[in-house]
Protein backbone atom coordinates (compact mmCIF):
# COMPACT_ATOMS: atom_id res chain seq x y z
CA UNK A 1 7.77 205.70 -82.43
CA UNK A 2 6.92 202.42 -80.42
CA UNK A 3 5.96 200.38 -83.39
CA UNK A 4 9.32 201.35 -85.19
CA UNK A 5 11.08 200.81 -81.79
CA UNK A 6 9.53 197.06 -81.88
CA UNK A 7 10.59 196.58 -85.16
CA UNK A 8 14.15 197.57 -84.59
CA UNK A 9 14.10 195.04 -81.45
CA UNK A 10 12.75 192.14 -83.96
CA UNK A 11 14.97 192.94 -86.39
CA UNK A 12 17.95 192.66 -83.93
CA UNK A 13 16.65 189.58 -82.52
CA UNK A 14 17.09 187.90 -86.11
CA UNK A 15 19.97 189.15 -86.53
CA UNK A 16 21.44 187.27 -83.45
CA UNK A 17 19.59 184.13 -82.83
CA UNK A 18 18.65 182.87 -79.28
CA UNK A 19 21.79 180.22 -78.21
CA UNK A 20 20.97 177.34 -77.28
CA UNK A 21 18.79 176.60 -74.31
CA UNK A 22 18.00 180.35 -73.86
CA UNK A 23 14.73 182.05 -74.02
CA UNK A 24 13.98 186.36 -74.31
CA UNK A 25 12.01 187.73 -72.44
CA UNK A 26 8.60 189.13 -74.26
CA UNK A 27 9.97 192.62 -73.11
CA UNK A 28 13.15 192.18 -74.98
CA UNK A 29 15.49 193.18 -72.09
CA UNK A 30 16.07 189.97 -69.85
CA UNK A 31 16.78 185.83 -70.46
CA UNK A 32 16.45 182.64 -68.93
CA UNK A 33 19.65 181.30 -69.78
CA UNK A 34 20.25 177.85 -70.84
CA UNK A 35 22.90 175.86 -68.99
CA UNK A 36 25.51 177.56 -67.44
CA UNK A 37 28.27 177.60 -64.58
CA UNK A 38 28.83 179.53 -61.44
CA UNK A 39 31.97 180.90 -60.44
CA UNK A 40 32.22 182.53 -56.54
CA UNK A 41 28.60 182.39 -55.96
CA UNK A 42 27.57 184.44 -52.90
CA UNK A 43 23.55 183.56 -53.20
CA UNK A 44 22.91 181.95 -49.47
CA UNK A 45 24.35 184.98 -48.04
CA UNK A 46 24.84 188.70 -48.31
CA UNK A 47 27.87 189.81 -49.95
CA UNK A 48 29.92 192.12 -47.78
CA UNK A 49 32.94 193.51 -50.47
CA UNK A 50 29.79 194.94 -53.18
CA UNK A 51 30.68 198.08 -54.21
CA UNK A 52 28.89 201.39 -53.23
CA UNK A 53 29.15 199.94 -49.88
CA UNK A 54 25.29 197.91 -50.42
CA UNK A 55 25.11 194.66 -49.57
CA UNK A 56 24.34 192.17 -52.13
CA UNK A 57 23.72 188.53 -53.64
CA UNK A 58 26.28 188.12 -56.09
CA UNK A 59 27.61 185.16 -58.66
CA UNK A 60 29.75 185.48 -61.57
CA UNK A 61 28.54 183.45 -64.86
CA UNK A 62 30.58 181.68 -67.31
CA UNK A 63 29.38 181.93 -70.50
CA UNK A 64 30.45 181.17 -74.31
CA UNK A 65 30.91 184.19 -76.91
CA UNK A 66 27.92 183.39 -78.70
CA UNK A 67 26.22 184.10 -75.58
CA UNK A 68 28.31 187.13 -75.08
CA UNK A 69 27.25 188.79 -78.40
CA UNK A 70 23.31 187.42 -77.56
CA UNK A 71 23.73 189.62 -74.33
CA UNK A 72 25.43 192.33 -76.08
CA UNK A 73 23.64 192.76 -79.29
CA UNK A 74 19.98 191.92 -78.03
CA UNK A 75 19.54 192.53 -73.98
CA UNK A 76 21.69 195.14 -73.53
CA UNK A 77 20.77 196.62 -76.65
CA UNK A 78 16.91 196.82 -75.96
CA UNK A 79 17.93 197.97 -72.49
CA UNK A 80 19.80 201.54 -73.87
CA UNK A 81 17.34 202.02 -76.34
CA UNK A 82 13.94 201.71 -73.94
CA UNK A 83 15.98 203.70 -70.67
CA UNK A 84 16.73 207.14 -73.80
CA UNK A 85 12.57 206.99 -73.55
CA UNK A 86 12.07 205.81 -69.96
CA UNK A 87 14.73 206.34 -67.60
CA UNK A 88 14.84 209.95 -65.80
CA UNK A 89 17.88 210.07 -64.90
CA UNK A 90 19.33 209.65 -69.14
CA UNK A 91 17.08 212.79 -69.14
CA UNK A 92 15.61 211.62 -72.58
CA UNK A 93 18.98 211.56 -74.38
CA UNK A 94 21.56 209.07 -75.19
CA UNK A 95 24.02 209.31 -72.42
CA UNK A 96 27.14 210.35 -71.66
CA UNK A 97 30.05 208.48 -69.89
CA UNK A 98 28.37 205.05 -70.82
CA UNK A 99 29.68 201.58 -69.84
CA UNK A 100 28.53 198.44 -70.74
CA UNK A 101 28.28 195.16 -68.81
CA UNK A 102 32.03 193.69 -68.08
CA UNK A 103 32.31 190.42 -69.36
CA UNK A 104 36.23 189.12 -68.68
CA UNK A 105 37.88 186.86 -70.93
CA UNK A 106 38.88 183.93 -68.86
CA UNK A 107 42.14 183.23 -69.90
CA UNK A 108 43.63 179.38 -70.59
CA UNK A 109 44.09 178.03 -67.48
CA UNK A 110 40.61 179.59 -66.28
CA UNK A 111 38.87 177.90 -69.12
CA UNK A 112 40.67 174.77 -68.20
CA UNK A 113 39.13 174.77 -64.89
CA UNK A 114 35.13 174.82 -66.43
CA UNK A 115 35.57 173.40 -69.33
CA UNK A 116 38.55 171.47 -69.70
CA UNK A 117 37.53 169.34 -73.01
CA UNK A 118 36.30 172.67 -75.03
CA UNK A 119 38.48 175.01 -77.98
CA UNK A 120 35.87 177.63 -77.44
CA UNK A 121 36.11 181.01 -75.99
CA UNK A 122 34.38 181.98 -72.48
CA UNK A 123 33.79 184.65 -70.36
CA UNK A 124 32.58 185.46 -66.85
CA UNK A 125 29.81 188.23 -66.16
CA UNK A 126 28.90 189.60 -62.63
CA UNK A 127 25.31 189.70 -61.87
CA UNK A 128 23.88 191.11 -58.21
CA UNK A 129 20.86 191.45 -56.28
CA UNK A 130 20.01 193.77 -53.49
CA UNK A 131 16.80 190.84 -52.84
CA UNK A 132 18.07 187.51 -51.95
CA UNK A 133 17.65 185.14 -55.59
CA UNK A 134 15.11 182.75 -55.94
CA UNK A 135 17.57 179.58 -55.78
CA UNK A 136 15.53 176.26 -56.77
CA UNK A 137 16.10 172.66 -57.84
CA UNK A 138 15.46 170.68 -60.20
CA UNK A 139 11.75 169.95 -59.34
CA UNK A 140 11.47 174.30 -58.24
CA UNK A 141 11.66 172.94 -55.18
CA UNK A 142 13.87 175.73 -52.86
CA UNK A 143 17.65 175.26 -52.17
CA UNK A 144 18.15 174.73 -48.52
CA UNK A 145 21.90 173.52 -47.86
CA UNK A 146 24.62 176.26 -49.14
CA UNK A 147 26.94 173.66 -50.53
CA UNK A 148 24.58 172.87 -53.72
CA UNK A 149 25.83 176.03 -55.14
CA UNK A 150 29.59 176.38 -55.80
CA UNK A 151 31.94 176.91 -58.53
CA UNK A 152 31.47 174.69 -61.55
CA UNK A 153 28.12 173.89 -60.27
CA UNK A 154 25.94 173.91 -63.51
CA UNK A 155 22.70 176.18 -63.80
CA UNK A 156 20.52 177.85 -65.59
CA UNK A 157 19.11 181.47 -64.23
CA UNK A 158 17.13 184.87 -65.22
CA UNK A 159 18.84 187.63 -66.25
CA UNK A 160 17.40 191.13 -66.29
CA UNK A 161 19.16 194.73 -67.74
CA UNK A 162 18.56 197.36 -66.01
CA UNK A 163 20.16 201.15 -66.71
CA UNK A 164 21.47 202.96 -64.15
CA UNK A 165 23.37 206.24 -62.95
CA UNK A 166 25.60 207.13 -60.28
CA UNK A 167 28.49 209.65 -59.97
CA UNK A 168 28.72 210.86 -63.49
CA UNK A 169 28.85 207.97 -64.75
CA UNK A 170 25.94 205.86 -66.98
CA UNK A 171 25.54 202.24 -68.05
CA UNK A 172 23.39 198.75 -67.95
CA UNK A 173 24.05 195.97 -65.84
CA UNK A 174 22.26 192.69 -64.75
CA UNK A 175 20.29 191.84 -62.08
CA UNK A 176 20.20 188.42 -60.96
CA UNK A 177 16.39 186.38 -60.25
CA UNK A 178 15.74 183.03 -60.05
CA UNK A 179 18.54 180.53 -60.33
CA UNK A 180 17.90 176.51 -60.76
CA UNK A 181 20.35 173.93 -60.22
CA UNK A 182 20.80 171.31 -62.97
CA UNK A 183 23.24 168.76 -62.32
CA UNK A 184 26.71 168.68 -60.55
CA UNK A 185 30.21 169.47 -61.81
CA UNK A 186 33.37 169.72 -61.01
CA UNK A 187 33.80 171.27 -58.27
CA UNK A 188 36.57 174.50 -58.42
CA UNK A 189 38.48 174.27 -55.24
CA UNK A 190 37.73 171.15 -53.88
CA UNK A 191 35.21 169.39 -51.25
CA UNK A 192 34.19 171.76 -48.80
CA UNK A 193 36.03 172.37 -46.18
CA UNK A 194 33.26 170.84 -43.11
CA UNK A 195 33.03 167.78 -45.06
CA UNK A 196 32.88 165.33 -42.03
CA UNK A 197 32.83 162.33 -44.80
CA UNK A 198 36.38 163.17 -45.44
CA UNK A 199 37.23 161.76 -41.86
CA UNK A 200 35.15 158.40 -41.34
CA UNK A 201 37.98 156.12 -43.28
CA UNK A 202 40.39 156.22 -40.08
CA UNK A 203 42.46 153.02 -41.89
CA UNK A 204 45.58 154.86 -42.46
CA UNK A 205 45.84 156.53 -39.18
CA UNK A 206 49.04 154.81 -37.26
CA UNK A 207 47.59 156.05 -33.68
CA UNK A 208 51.41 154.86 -31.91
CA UNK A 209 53.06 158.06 -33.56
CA UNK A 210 50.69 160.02 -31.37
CA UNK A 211 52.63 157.96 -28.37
CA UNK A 212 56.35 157.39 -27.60
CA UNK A 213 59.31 159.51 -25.53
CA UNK A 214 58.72 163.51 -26.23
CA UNK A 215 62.08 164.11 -26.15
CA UNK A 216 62.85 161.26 -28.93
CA UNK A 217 63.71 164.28 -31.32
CA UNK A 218 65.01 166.91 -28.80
CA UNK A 219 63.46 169.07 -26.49
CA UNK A 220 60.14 170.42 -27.02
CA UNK A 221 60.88 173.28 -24.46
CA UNK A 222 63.84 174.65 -25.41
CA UNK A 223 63.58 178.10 -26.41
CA UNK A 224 64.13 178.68 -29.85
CA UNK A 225 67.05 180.76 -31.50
CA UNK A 226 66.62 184.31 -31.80
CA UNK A 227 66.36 184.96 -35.51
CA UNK A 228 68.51 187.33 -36.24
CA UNK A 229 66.90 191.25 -37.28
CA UNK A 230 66.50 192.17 -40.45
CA UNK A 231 67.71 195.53 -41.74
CA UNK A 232 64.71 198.25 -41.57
CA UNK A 233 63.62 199.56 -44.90
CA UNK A 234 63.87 203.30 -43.62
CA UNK A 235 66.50 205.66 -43.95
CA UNK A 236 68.46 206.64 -40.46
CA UNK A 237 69.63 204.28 -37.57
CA UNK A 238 69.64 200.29 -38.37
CA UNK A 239 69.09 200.12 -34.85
CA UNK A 240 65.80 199.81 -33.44
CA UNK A 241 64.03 200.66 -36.63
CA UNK A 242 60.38 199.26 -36.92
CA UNK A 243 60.19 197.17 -40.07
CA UNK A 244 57.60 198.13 -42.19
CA UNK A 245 55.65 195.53 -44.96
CA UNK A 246 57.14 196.86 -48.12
CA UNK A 247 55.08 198.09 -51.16
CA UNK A 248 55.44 196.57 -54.78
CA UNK A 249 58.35 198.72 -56.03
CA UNK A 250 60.87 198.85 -58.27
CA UNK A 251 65.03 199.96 -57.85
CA UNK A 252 65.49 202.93 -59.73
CA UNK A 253 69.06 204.24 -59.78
CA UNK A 254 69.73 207.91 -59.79
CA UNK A 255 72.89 210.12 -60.59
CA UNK A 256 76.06 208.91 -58.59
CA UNK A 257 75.55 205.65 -56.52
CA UNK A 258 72.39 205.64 -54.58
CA UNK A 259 69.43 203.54 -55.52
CA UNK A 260 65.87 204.32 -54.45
CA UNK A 261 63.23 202.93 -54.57
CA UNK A 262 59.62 203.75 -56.55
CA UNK A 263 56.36 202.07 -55.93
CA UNK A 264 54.39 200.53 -58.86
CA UNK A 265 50.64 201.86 -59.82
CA UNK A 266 48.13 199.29 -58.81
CA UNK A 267 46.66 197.52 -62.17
CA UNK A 268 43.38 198.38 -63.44
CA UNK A 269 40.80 197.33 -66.42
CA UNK A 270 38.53 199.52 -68.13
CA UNK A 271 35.43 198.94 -69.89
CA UNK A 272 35.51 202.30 -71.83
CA UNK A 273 32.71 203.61 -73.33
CA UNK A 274 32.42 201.85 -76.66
CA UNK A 275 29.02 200.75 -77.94
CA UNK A 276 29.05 197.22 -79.60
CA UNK A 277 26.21 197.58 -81.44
């Protein structure tokens, strides 16, 4: 059963050739990726928004579709097939309520951001860590100031699939290990914001504005005027009414003349349980 297992994984593996850069690992279910770029990486520090309420290292990764399909068709395959024979908690079986990795379609603008001078297609996968990431330079030597790592910075990393199952629900997701910076890019967002370089040119400073009569443009202590109240959302009194922040909504208009309102469902993406290979 394990030598027509390997043989599956080989035959897979031709099927959908290494991109560029990339290597497999010999145990078929994780990569050091060729160059890449980070978007929101949280690597110098714990993240304190992961899900299931667990701190973690986080970074998303933007990556081409041929890289996409590599993941897909190769890792993620090898993963689900080895975690039917090995995992305990698949109970030996494929499994039910399955999900694979997200990877979101950046959209236009979003691939104008990373790569502004490409026609192809990207996406952007999560990967976490529980374990702070190995996070290297160019020489392996270690990462020490938190401002080499940014969006658009460009990488390459190790990926690993690992299956998992929590609250009736199954699936394989990636783990994040060492990550290496490459080279610079642009940076998404700007110079950081403790960036004391950005105040040493004091040329175009005109220091007299910070002089001159106070009360050159009025009178700094006058009390301002009252705005006036705005008319509560609630039903009842218009007097004294506390005004609430309002929720998305929509006017609906009923029989006769009144119009309510009716709040709007949060939106939501779903990964569904289809199998792309």
């Amino acid at each position: 059963m394990a030598k027509k297992q390997t043989q599956t994984q080989a035959q897979t593996q031709q099927a959908v050739a290494e991109p560029k850069g990339w290597k497999l690992f010999t145990n078929g279910r994780g990569v050091r990726t060729g160059e890449v770029k980070l978007s929101f990486p949280r690597l110098f520090e714990l993240d304190p928004t992961a899900e299931f309420n667990k701190d973690k290292y986080s970074t998303s990764i933007i990556i081409t579709e041929e890289e996409k399909e590599f993941l897909e068709k190769v890792v993620v395959k090898n993963t689900y097939y080895d975690a039917i024979k090995t995992y305990q908690k698949w109970g030996g079986a494929q499994p039910k309520n399955f999900q694979m990795p997200t990877f979101k379609l950046l959209s236009l603008e979003e691939k104008e951001m990373f790569y502004p001078a490409s026609q192809g297609t990207y996406y952007s996968l999560i990967a976490k860590t529980t374990e702070k990431p190995q996070l290297v330079d160019l020489q392996t030597k270690p990462l020490q100031d938190k401002n080499e790592l940014y969006s658009g910075v460009i990488v390459r990393l190790s990926l690993s699939a690992y299956p998992w199952a929590y609250g009736g629900k199954t699936g394989v997701s990636f783990s994040l290990g060492v990550v290496q910076k490459l080279a610079d890019g642009q940076r998404i967002g700007g110079s950081p914001a403790n960036d004391l370089s950005l105040f040493a040119d004091t040329s175009d400073v005109e220091f007299s504005s910070f002089g001159g009569d106070p009360f050159a443009e009025g009178d700094p202590f006058a009390q301002p005027q009252q705005a006036q109240p705005q008319q509560s959302v609630a039903s009842g009194s218009n007097d004294g009414d506390l005004l609430m922040p309002m929720p998305n909504v929509q006017q609906v208009r009923t029989q006769g003349s009144e119009v309510r309102t009716q709040a709007q469902p949060a939106p939501h993406t779903s990964t569904g349980d289809a199998l792309p290979f």
